[in-house]
N, C-alpha and C. Protein backbone atom coordinates (compact mmCIF):
# COMPACT_ATOMS: atom_id res chain seq x y z
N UNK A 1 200.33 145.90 -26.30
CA UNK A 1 200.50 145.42 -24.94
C UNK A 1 201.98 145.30 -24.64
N UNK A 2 202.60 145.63 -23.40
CA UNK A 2 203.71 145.62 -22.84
C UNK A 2 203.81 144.77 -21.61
N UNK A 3 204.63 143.80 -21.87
CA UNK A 3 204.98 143.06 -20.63
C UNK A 3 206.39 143.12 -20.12
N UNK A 4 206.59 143.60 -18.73
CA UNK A 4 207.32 143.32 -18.22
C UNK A 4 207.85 142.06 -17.07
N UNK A 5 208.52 141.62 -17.44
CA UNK A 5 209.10 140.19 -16.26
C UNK A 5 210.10 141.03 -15.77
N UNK A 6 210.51 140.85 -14.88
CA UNK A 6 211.77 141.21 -13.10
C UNK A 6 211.72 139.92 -12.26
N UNK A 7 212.80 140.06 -11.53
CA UNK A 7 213.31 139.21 -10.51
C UNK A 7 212.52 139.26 -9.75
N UNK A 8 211.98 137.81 -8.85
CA UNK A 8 210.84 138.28 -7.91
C UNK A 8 211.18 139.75 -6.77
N UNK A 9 210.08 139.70 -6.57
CA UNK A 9 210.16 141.22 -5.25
C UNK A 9 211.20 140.93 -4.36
N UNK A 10 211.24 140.21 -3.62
CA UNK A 10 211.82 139.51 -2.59
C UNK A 10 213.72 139.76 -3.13
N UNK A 11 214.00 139.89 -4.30
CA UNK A 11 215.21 139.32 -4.57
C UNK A 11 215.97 140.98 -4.62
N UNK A 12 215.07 141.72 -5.12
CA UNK A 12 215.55 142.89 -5.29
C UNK A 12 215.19 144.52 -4.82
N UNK A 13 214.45 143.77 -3.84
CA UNK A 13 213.59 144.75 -2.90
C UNK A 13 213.39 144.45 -1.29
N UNK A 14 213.46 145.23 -0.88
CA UNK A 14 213.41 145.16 0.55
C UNK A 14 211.94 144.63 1.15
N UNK A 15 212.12 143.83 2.24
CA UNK A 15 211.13 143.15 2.70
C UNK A 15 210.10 143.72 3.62
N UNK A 16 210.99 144.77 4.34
CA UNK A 16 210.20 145.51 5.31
C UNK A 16 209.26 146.74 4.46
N UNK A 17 208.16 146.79 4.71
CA UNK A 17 207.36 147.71 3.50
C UNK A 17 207.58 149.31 4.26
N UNK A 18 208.43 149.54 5.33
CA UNK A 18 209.00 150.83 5.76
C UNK A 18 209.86 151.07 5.22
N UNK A 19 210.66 150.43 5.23
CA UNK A 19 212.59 150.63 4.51
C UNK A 19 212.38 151.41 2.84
N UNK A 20 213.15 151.82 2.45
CA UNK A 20 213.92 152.60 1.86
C UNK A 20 213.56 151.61 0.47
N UNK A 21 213.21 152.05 -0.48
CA UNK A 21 213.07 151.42 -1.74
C UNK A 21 214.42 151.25 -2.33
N UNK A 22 214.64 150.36 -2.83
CA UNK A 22 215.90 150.03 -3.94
C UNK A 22 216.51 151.09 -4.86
N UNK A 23 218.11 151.64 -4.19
CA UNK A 23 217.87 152.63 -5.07
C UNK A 23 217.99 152.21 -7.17
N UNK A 24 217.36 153.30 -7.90
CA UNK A 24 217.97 152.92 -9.22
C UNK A 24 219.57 152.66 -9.36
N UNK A 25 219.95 151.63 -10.10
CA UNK A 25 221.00 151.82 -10.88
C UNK A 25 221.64 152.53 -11.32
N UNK A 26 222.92 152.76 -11.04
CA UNK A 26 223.16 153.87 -12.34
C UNK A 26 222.82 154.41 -13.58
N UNK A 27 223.29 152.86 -13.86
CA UNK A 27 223.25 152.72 -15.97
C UNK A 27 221.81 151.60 -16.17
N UNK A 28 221.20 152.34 -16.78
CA UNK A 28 219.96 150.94 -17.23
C UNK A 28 220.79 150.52 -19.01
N UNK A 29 220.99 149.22 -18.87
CA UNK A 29 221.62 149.01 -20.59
C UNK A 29 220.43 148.22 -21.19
N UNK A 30 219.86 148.73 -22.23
CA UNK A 30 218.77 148.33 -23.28
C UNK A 30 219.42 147.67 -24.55
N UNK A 31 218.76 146.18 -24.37
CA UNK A 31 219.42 145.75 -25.65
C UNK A 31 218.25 145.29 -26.53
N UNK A 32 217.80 145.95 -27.65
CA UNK A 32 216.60 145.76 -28.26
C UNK A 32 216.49 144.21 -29.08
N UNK A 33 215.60 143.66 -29.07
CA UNK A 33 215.70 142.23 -29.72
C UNK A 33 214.52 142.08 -30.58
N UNK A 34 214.85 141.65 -31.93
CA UNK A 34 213.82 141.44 -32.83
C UNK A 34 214.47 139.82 -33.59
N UNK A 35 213.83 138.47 -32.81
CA UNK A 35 214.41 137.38 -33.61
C UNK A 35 215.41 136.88 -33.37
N UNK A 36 215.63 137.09 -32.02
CA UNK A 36 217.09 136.70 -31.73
C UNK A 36 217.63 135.86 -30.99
N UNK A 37 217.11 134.30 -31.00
CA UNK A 37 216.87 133.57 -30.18
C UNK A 37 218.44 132.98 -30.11
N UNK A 38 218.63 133.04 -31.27
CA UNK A 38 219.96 132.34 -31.91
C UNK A 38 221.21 132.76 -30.76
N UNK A 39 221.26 134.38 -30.78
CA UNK A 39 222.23 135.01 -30.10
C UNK A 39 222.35 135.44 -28.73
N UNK A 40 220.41 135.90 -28.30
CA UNK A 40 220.40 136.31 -27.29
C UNK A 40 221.20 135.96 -25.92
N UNK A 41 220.92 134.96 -25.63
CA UNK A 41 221.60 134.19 -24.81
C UNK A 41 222.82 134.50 -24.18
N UNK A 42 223.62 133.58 -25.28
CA UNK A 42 224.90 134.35 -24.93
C UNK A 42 225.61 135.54 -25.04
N UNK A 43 224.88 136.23 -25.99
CA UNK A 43 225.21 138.00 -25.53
C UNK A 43 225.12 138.44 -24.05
N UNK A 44 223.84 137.85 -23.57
CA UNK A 44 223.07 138.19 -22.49
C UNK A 44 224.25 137.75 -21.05
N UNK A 45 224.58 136.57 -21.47
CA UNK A 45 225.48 136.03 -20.32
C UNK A 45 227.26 136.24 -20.51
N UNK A 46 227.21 136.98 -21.55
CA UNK A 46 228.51 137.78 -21.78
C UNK A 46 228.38 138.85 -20.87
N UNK A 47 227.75 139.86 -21.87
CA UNK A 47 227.30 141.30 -20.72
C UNK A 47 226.96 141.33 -19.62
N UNK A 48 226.34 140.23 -19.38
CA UNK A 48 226.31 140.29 -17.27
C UNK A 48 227.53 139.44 -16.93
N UNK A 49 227.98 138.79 -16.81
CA UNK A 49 229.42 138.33 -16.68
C UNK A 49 230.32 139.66 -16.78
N UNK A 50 230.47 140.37 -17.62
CA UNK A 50 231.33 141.43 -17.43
C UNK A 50 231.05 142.67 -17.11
N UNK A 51 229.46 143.16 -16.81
CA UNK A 51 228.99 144.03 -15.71
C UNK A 51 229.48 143.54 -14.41
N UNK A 52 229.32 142.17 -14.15
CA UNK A 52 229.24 141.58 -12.47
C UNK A 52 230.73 141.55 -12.49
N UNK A 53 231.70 141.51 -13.09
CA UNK A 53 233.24 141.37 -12.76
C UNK A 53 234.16 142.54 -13.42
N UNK A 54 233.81 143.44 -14.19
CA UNK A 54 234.43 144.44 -14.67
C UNK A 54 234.11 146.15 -14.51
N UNK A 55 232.58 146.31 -14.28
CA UNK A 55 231.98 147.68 -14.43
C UNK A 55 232.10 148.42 -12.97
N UNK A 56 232.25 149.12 -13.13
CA UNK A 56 231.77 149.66 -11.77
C UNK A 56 231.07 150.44 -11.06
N UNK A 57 230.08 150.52 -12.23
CA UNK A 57 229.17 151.67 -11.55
C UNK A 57 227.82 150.03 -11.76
N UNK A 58 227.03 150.71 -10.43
CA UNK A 58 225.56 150.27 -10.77
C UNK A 58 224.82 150.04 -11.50
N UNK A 59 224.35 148.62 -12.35
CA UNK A 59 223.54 148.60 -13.44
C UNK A 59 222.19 148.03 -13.36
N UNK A 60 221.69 148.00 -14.79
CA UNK A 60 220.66 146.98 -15.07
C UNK A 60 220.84 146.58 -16.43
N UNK A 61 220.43 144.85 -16.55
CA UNK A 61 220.28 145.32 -18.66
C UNK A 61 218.64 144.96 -18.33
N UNK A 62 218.38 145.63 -19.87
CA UNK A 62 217.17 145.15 -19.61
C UNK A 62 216.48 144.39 -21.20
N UNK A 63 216.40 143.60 -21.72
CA UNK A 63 216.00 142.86 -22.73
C UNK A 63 214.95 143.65 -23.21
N UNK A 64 214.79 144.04 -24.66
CA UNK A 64 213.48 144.44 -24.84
C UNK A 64 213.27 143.98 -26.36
N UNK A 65 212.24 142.98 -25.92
CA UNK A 65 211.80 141.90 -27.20
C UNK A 65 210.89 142.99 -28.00
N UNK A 66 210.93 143.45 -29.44
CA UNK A 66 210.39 143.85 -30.33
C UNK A 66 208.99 143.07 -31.36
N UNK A 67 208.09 142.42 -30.36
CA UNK A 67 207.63 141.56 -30.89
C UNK A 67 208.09 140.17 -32.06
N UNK A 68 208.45 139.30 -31.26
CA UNK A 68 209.41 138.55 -32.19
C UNK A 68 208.97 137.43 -31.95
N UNK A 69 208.82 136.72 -32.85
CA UNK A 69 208.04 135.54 -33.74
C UNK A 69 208.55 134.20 -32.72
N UNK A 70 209.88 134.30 -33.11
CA UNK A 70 210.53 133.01 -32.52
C UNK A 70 210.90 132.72 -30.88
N UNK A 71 211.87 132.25 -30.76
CA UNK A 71 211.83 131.56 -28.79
C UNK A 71 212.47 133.10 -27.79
N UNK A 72 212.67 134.32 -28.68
CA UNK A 72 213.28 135.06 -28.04
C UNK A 72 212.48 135.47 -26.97
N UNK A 73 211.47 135.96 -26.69
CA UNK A 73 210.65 136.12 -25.38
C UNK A 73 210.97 135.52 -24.37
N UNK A 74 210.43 133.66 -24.71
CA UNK A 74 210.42 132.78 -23.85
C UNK A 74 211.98 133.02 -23.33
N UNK A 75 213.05 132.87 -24.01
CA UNK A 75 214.80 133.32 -23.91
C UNK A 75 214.70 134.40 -22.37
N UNK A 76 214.42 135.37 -23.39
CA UNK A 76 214.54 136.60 -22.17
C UNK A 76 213.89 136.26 -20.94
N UNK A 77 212.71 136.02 -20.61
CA UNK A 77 212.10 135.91 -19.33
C UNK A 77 213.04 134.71 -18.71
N UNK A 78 213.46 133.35 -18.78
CA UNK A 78 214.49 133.02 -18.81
C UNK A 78 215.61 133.38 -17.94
N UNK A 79 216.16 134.06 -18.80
CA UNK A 79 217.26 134.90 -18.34
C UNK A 79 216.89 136.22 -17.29
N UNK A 80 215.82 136.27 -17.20
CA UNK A 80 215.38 138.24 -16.26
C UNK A 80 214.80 136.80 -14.28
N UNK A 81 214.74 135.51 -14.68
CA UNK A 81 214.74 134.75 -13.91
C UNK A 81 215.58 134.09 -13.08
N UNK A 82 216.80 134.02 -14.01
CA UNK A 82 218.18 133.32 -14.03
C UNK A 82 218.92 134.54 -13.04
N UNK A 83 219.29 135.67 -13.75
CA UNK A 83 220.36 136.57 -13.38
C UNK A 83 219.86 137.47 -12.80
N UNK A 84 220.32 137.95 -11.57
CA UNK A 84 220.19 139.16 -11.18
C UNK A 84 220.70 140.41 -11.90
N UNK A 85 219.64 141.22 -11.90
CA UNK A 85 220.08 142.77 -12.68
C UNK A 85 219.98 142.93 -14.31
N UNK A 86 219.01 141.23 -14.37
CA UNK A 86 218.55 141.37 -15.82
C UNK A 86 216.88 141.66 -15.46
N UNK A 87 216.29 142.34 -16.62
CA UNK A 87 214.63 142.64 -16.56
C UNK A 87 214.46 142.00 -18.02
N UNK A 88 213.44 142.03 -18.52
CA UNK A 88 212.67 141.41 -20.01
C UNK A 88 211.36 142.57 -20.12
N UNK A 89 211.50 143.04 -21.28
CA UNK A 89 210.18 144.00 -21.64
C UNK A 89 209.79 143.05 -22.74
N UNK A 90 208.64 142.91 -23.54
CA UNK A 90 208.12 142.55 -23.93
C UNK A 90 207.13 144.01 -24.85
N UNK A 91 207.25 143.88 -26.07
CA UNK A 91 206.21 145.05 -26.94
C UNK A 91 205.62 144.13 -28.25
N UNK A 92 204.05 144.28 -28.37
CA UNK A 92 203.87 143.67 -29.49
C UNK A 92 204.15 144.11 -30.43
N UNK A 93 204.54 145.77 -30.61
CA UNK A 93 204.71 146.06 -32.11
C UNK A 93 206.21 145.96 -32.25
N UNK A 94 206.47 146.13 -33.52
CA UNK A 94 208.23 145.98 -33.89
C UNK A 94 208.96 147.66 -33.68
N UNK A 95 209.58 147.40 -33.83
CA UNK A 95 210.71 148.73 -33.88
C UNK A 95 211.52 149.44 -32.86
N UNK A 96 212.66 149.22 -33.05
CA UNK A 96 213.66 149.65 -32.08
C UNK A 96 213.67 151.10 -31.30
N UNK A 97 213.23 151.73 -32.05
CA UNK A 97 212.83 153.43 -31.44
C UNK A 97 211.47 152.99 -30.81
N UNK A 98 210.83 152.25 -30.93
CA UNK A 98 209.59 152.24 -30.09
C UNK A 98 210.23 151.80 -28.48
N UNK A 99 211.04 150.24 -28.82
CA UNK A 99 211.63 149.63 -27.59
C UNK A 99 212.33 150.67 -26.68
N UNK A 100 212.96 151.17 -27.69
CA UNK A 100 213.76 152.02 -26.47
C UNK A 100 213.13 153.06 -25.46
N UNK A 101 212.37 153.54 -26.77
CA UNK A 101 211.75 154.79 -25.88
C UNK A 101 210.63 153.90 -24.74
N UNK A 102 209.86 152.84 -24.95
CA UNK A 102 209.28 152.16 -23.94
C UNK A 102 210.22 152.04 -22.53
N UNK A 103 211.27 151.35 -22.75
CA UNK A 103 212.68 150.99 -21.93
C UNK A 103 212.83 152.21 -20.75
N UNK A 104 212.98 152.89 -21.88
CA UNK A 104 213.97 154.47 -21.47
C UNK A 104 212.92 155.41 -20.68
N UNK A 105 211.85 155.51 -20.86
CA UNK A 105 210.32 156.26 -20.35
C UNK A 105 210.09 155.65 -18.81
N UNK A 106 210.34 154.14 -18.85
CA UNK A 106 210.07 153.71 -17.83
C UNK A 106 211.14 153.44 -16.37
N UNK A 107 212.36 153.70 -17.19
CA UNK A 107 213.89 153.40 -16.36
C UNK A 107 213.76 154.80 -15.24
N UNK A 108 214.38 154.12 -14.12
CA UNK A 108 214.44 154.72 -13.08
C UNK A 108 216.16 155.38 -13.05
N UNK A 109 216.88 154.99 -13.81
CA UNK A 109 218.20 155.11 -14.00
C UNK A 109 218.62 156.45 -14.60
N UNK A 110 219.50 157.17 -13.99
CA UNK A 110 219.81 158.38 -14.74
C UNK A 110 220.58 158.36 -15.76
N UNK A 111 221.42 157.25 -16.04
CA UNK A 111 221.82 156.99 -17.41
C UNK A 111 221.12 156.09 -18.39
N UNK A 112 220.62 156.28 -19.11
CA UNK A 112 220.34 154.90 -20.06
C UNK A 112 221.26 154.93 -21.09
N UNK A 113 221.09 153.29 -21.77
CA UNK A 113 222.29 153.19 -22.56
C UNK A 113 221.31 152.24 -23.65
N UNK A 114 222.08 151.66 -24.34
CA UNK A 114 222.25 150.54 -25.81
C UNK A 114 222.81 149.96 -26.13
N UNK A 115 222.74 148.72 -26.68
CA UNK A 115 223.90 148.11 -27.11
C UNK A 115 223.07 147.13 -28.48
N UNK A 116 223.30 146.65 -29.22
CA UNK A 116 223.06 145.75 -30.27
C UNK A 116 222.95 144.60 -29.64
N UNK A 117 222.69 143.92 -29.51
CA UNK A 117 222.62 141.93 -29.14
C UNK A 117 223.53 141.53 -29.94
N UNK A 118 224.70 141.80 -30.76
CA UNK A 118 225.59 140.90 -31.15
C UNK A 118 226.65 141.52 -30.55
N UNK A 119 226.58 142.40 -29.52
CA UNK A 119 227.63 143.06 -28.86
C UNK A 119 229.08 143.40 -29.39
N UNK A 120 228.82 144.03 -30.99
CA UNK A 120 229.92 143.97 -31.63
C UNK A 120 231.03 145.56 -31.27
N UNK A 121 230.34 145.80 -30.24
CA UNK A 121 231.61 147.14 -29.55
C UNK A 121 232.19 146.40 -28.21
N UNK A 122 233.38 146.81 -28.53
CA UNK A 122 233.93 146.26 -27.24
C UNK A 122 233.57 146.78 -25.88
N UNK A 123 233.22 145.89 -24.75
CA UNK A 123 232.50 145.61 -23.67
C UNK A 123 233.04 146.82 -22.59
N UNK A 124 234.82 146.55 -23.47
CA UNK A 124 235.54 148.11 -22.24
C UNK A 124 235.15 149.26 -22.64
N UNK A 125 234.82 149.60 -23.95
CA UNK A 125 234.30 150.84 -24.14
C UNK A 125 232.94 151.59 -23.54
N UNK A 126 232.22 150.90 -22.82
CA UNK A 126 231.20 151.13 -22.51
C UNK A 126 231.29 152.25 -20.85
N UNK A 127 232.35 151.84 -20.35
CA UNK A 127 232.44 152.91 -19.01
C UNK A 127 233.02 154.04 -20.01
N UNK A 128 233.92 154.21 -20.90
CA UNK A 128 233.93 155.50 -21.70
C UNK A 128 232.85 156.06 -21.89
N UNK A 129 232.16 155.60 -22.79
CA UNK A 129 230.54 156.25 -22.93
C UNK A 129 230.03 156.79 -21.87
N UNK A 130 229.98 156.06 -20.61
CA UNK A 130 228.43 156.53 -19.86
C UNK A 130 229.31 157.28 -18.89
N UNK A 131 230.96 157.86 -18.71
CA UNK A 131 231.06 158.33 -18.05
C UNK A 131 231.06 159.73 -17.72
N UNK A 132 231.32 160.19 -19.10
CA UNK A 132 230.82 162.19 -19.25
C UNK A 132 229.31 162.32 -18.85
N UNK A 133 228.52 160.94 -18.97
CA UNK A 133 227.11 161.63 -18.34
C UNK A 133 226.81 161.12 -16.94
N UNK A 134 227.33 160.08 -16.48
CA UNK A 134 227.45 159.85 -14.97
C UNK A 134 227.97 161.18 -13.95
N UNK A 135 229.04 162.04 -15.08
CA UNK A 135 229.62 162.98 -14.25
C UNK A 135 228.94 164.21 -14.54
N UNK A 136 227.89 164.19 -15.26
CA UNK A 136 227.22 165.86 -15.92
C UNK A 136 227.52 166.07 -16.51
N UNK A 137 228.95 165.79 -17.39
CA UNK A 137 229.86 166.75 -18.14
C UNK A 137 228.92 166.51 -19.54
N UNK A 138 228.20 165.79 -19.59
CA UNK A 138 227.57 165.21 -21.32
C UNK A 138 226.10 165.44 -21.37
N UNK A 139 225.29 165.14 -22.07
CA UNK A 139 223.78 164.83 -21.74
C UNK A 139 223.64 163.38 -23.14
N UNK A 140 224.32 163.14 -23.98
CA UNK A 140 224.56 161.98 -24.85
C UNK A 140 225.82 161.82 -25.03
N UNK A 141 226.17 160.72 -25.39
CA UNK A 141 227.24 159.94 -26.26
C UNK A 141 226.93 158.87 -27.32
N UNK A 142 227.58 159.24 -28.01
CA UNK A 142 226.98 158.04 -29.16
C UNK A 142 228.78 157.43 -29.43
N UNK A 143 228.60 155.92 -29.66
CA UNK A 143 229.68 155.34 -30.36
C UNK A 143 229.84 155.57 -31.71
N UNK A 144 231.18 155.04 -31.80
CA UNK A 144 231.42 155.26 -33.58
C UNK A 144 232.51 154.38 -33.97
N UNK A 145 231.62 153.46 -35.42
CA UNK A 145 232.82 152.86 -36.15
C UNK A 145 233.74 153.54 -36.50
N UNK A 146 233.35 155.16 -37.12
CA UNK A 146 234.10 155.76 -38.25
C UNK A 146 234.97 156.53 -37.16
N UNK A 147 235.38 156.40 -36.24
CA UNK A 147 236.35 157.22 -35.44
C UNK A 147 237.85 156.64 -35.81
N UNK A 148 238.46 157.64 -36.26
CA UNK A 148 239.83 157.48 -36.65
C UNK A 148 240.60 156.17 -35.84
N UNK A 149 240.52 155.61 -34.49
CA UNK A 149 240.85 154.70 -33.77
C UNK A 149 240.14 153.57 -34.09
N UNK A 150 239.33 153.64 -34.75
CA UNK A 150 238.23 152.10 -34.79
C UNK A 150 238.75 151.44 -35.41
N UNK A 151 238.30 150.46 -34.88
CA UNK A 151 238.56 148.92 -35.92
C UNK A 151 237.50 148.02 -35.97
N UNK A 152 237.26 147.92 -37.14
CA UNK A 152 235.91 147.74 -37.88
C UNK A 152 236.36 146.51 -38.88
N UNK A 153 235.53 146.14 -38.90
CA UNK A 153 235.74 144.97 -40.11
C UNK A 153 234.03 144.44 -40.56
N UNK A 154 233.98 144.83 -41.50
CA UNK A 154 232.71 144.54 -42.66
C UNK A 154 233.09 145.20 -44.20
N UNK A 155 232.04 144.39 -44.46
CA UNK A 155 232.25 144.15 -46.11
C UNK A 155 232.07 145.50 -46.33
N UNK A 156 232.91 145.53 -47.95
CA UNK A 156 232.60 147.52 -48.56
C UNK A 156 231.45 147.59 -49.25
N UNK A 157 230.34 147.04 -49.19
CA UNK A 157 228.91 147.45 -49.25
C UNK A 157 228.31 148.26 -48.51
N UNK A 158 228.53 147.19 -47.15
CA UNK A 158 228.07 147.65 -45.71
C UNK A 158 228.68 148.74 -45.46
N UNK A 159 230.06 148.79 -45.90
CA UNK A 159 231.01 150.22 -45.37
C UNK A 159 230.52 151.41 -45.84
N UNK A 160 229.90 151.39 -47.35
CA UNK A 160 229.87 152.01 -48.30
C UNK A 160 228.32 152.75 -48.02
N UNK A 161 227.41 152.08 -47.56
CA UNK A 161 226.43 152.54 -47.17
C UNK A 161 226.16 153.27 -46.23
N UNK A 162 226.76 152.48 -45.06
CA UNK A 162 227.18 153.18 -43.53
C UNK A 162 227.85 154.93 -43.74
N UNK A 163 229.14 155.03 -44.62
CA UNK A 163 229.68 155.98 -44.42
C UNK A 163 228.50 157.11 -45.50
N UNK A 164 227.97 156.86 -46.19
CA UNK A 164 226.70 157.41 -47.31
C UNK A 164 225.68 157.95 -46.42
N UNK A 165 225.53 157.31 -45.60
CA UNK A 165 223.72 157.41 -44.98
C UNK A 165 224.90 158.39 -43.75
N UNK A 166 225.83 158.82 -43.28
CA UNK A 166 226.82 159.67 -42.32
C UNK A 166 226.81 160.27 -42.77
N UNK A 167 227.11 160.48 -44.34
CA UNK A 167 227.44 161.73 -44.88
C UNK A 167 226.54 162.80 -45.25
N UNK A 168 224.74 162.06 -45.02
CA UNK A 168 223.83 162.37 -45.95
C UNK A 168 223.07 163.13 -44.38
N UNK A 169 223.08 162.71 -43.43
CA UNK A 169 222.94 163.14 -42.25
C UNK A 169 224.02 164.37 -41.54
N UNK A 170 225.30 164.15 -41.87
CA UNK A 170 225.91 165.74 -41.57
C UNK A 170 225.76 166.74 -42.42
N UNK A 171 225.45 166.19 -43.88
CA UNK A 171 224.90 167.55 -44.69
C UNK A 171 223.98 167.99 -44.29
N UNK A 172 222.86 166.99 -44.27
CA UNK A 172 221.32 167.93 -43.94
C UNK A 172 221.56 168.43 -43.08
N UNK A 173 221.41 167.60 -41.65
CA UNK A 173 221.52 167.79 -40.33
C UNK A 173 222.62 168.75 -39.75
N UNK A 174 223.79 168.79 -40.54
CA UNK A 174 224.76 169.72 -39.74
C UNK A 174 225.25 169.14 -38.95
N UNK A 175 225.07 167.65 -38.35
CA UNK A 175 225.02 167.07 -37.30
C UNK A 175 226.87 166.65 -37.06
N UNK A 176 227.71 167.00 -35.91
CA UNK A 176 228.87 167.10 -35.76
C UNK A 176 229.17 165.62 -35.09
N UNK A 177 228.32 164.65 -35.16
CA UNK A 177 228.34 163.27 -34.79
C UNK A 177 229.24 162.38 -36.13
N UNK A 178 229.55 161.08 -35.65
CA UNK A 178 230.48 160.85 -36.81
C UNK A 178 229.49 159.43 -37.70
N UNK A 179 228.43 158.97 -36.11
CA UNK A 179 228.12 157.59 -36.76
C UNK A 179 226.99 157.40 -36.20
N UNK A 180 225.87 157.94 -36.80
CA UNK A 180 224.40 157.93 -36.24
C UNK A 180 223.66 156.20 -36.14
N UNK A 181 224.18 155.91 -37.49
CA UNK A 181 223.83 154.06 -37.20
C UNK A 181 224.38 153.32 -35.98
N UNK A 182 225.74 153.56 -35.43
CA UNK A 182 225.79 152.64 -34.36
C UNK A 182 225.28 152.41 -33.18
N UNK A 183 225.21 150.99 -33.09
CA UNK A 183 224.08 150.84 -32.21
C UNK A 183 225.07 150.25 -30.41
N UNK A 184 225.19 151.85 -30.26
CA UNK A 184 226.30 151.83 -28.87
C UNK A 184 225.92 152.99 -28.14
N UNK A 185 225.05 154.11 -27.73
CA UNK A 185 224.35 154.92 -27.43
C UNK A 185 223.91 155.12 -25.84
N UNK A 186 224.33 156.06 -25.58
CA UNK A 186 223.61 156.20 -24.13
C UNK A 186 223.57 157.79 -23.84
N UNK A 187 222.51 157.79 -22.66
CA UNK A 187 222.23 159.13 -22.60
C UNK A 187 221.68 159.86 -21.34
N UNK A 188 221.16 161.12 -20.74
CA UNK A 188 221.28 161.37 -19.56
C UNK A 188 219.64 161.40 -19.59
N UNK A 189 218.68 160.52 -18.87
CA UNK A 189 217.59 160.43 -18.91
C UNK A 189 216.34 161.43 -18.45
């Protein structure tokens, strides 16, 4: 089962049932959540704080709870109540490729995007990303720790694995991407 919560009708839709439907957003941003009651929140009121005062193209985020145990649901609906241009999906089963593709199947937005809930890419990088596909020039972008400019900071386990499971993916794959794990992604829908 899939639930979606939105802002009432009234808030984000036109009243007259002749008029012109709302157009989509530009960018729909999907931030997948499994357990994240702890963080959600203020991720949530970071990223709209600096959509509403920094971005400039048209958005949405949209919360998408991965079936999760703890207050994160109750959190999100919450917040898709609170803020304009937030939504809450709701999926009982787990997994982030499920969320998204639920998210992404249903977005009216010609860009969709991603981000992690601990929002550990910086917030300005994000009009980089979505702008080769806002303009046609792209059909994906993916972020990357391992880009010669990054600055990264985690332990050399984590490093050690990260750059392993990259390396093990451009062999097979051929794949000319640098960082298939990061979770910074957007794409032309």
């Amino acid at each position: 089962m899939t639930d979606i919560i939105e802002r009432p009708a009234d808030v984000d839709r036109p009243r007259d049932a002749e008029a012109e439907p709302t157009p989509a957003p530009t960018v729909e941003i999907v931030v997948p959540t499994f357990n994240e009651a702890a963080d959600l929140e203020p991720s949530i009121r970071r990223l709209h704080d600096y959509l509403e005062g920094s971005f400039p193209l048209t958005w949405q985020i949209t919360v998408a709870d991965n079936a999760s145990t703890d207050d994160t649901w109750a959190i999100a609906q919450r917040l898709a109540a609170e803020l304009p241009g937030v939504h809450a999906l709701h999926l009982d089963q787990k997994g982030r490729g499920r969320a998204l593709r639920t998210a992404w199947s249903a977005s009216r937005s010609p860009v969709v995007a991603y981000m992690d809930v601990d929002l550990s890419t910086d917030l300005d990088a994000l009009l980089p990303l979505v702008a080769p596909l806002v303009s046609g020039h792209s059909h994906v972008a993916i972020g990357s720790r391992l880009a010669t400019n990054a600055r990264v900071t985690r332990g050399p386990k984590r490093e050690a694995i990260s750059r392993t499971y990259n390396l093990l993916l451009k062999a097979t794959l051929r794949s000319s991407f640098s960082d298939a794990q990061c979770g910074f992604k957007a794409l032309r829908r």
